[in-house]
Protein backbone atom coordinates (compact mmCIF):
# COMPACT_ATOMS: atom_id res chain seq x y z
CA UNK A 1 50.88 40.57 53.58
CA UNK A 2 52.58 43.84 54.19
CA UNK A 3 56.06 41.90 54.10
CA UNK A 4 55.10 40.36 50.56
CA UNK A 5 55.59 41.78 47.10
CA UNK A 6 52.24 42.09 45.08
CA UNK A 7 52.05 42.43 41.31
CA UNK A 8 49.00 43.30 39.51
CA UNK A 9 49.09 42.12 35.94
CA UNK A 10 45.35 42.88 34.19
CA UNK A 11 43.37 40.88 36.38
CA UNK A 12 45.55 38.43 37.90
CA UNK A 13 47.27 38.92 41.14
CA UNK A 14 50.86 37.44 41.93
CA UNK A 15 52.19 37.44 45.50
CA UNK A 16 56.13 36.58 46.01
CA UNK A 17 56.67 35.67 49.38
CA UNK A 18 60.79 35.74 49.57
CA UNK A 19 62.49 34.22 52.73
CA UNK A 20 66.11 33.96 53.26
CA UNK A 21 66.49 30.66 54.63
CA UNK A 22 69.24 29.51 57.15
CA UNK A 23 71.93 28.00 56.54
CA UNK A 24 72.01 24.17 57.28
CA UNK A 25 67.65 24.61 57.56
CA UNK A 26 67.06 23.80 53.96
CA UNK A 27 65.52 21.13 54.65
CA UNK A 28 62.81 22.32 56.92
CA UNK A 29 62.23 25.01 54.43
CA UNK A 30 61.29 22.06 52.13
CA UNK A 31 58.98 20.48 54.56
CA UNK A 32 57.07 24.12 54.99
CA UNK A 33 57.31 24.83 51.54
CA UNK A 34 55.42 21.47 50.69
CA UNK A 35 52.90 22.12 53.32
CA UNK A 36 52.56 25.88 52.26
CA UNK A 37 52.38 25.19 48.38
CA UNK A 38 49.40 22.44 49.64
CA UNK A 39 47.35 25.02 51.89
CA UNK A 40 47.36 27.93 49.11
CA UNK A 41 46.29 25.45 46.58
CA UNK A 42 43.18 24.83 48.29
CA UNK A 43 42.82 28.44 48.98
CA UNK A 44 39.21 30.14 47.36
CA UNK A 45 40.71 31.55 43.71
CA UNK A 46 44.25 30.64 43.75
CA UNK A 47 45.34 29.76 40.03
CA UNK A 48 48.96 28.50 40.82
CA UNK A 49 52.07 28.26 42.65
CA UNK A 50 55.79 28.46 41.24
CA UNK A 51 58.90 28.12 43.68
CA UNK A 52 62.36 29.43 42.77
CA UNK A 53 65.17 28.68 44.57
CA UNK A 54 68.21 29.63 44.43
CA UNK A 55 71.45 28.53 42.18
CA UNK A 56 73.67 25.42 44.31
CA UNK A 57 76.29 27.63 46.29
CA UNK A 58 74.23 31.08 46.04
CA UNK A 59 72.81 32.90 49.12
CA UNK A 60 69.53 31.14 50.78
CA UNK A 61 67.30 33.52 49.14
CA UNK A 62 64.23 31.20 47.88
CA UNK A 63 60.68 32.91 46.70
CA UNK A 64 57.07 31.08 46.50
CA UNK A 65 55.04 32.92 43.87
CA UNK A 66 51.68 32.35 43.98
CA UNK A 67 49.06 33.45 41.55
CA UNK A 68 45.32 34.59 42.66
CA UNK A 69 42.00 35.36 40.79
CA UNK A 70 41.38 38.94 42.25
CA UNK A 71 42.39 40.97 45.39
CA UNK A 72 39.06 39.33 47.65
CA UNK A 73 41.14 35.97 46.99
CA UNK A 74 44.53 37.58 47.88
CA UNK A 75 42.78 38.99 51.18
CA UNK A 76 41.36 35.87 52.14
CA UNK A 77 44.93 34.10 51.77
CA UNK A 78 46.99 36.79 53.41
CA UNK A 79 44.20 36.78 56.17
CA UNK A 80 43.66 32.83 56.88
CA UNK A 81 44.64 31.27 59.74
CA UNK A 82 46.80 28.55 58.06
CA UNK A 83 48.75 31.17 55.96
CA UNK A 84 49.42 32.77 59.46
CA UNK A 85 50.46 29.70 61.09
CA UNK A 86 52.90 28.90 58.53
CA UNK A 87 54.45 32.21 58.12
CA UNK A 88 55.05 31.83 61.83
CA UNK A 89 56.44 28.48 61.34
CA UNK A 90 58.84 29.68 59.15
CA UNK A 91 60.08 32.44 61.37
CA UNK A 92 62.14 29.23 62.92
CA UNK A 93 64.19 28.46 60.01
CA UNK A 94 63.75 31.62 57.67
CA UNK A 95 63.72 35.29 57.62
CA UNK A 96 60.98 37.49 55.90
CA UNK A 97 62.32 39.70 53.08
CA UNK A 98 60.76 42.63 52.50
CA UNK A 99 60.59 44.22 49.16
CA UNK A 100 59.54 47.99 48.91
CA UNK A 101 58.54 49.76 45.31
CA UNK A 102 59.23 53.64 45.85
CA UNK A 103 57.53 54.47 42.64
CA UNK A 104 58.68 53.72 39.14
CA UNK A 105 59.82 50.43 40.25
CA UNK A 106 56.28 48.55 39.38
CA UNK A 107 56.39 50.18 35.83
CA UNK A 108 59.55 48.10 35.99
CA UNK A 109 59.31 44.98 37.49
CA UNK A 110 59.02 41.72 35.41
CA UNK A 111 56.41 39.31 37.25
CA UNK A 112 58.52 36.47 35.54
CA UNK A 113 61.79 36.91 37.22
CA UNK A 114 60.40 38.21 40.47
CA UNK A 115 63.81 38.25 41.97
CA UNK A 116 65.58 40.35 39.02
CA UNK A 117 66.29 43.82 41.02
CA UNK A 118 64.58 47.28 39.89
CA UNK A 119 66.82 48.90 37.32
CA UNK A 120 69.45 52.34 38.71
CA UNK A 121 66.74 55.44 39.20
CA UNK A 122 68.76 57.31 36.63
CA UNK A 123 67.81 54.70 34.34
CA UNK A 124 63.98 54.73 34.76
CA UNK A 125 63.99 58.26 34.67
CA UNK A 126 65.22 58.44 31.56
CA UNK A 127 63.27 55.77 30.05
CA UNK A 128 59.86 57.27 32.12
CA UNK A 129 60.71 60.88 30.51
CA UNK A 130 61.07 60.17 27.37
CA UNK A 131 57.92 57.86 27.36
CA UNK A 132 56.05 60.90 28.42
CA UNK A 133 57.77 63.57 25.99
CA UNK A 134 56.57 61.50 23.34
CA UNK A 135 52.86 60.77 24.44
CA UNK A 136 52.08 64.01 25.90
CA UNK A 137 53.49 65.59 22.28
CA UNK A 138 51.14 63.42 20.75
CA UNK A 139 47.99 63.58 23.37
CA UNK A 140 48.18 67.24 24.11
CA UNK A 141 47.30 68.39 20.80
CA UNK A 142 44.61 66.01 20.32
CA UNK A 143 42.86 66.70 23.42
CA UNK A 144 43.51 70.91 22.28
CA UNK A 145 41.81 70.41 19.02
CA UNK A 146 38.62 68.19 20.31
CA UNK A 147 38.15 70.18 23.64
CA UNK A 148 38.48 73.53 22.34
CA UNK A 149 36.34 76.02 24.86
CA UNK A 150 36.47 73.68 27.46
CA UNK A 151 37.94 74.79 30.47
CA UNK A 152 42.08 74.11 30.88
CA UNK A 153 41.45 72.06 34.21
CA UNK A 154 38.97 69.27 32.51
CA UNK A 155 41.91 69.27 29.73
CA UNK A 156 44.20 69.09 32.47
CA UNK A 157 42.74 66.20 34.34
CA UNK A 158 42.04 64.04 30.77
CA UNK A 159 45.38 64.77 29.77
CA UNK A 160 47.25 63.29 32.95
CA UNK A 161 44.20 60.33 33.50
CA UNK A 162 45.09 59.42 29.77
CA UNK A 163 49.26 59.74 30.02
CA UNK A 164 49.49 57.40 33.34
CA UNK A 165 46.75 54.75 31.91
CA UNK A 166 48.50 54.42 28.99
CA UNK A 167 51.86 54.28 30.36
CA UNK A 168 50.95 51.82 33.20
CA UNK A 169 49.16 49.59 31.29
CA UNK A 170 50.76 49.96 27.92
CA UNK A 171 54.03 51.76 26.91
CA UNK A 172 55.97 50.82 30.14
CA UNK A 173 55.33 47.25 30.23
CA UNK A 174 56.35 47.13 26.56
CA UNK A 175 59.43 49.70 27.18
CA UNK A 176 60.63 47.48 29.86
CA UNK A 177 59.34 44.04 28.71
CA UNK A 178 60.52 43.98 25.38
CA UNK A 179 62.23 47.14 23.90
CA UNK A 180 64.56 48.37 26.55
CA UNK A 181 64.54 44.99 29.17
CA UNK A 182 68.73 44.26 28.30
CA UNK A 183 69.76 47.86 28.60
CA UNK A 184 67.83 48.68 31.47
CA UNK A 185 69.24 45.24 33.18
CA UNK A 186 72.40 45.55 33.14
């Protein structure tokens, strides 16, 4: 599991497994994909499997993204014996890629196009910065008038609990979904 991406959108959990698969071994990566895409639909709470493969004459990058009920159902995947055996299998053909988030990244990622990169760092900075600019401005002075005598540390803590729930589940989705997705992108 360690070696896979994990994305949690509300409830749902998607896993991208990403193997670089090669050359001239495509066709044994079919044959394991097949058997893997058959195992993890019988797995306890797994709501789907998508493959994407890459464009005819691009690199041998190919992802499995697979789509689980809650983290217990992830665990039990990532810990089964057949999941093990056939990320070993693979090992013949195929080599693991590892994807890392630093930070900001998951604010940023798009669970439907698991294999479009993390926008430049200058670029989520600015887009992170002026997201909070704007709600602190708005927040602070709400939380100043309804918690007048109460001491600045509670304020404190409610103030920074409210600005990251709201921007990780709300404003930076959106920013980078929807509003800002073909500047940040390109």
């Amino acid at each position: 599991m360690e070696n896979d991406r994990i994305i949690q959108d509300g409830k749902d959990i998607t896993v991208v497994v990403s193997r670089n698969v090669y050359p001239g071994h495509e066709r044994e990566y079919d044959e394991w994909v097949r058997k893997l895409v058959a195992a993890a639909k019988e797995a306890p709470g797994n709501k789907g499997v998508t493959m994407l493969i890459p464009e005819p004459g691009k690199s041998g990058l190919y992802h499995v993204v697979l789509r689980f009920v809650d983290e217990r159902s992830v665990h039990l995947w990532e810990t089964s014996y057949v999941r093990q055996k056939l990320s070993h299998e693979a090992d013949e053909f195929s080599r693991r890629i590892r994807q890392e988030a630093t930070g900001l990244e998951t604010w940023f990622s798009l669970p439907d196009c698991p294999q479009l990169e993390a926008p430049p760092r200058w670029k989520m900075f600015t887009v992170t910065a002026i997201a909070v600019y704007i709600l602190a401005s708005i927040i602070v002075p709400l939380l100043d008038m309804a918690f007048e005598n109460v001491n600045f540390y509670v304020v404190n803590i409610l103030t920074s609990l409210l600005l990251v729930g709201i921007l990780t589940y709300a404003v930076m989705p959106w920013l980078s979904r929807y509003v800002l997705r073909r500047w940040l992108y390109k």
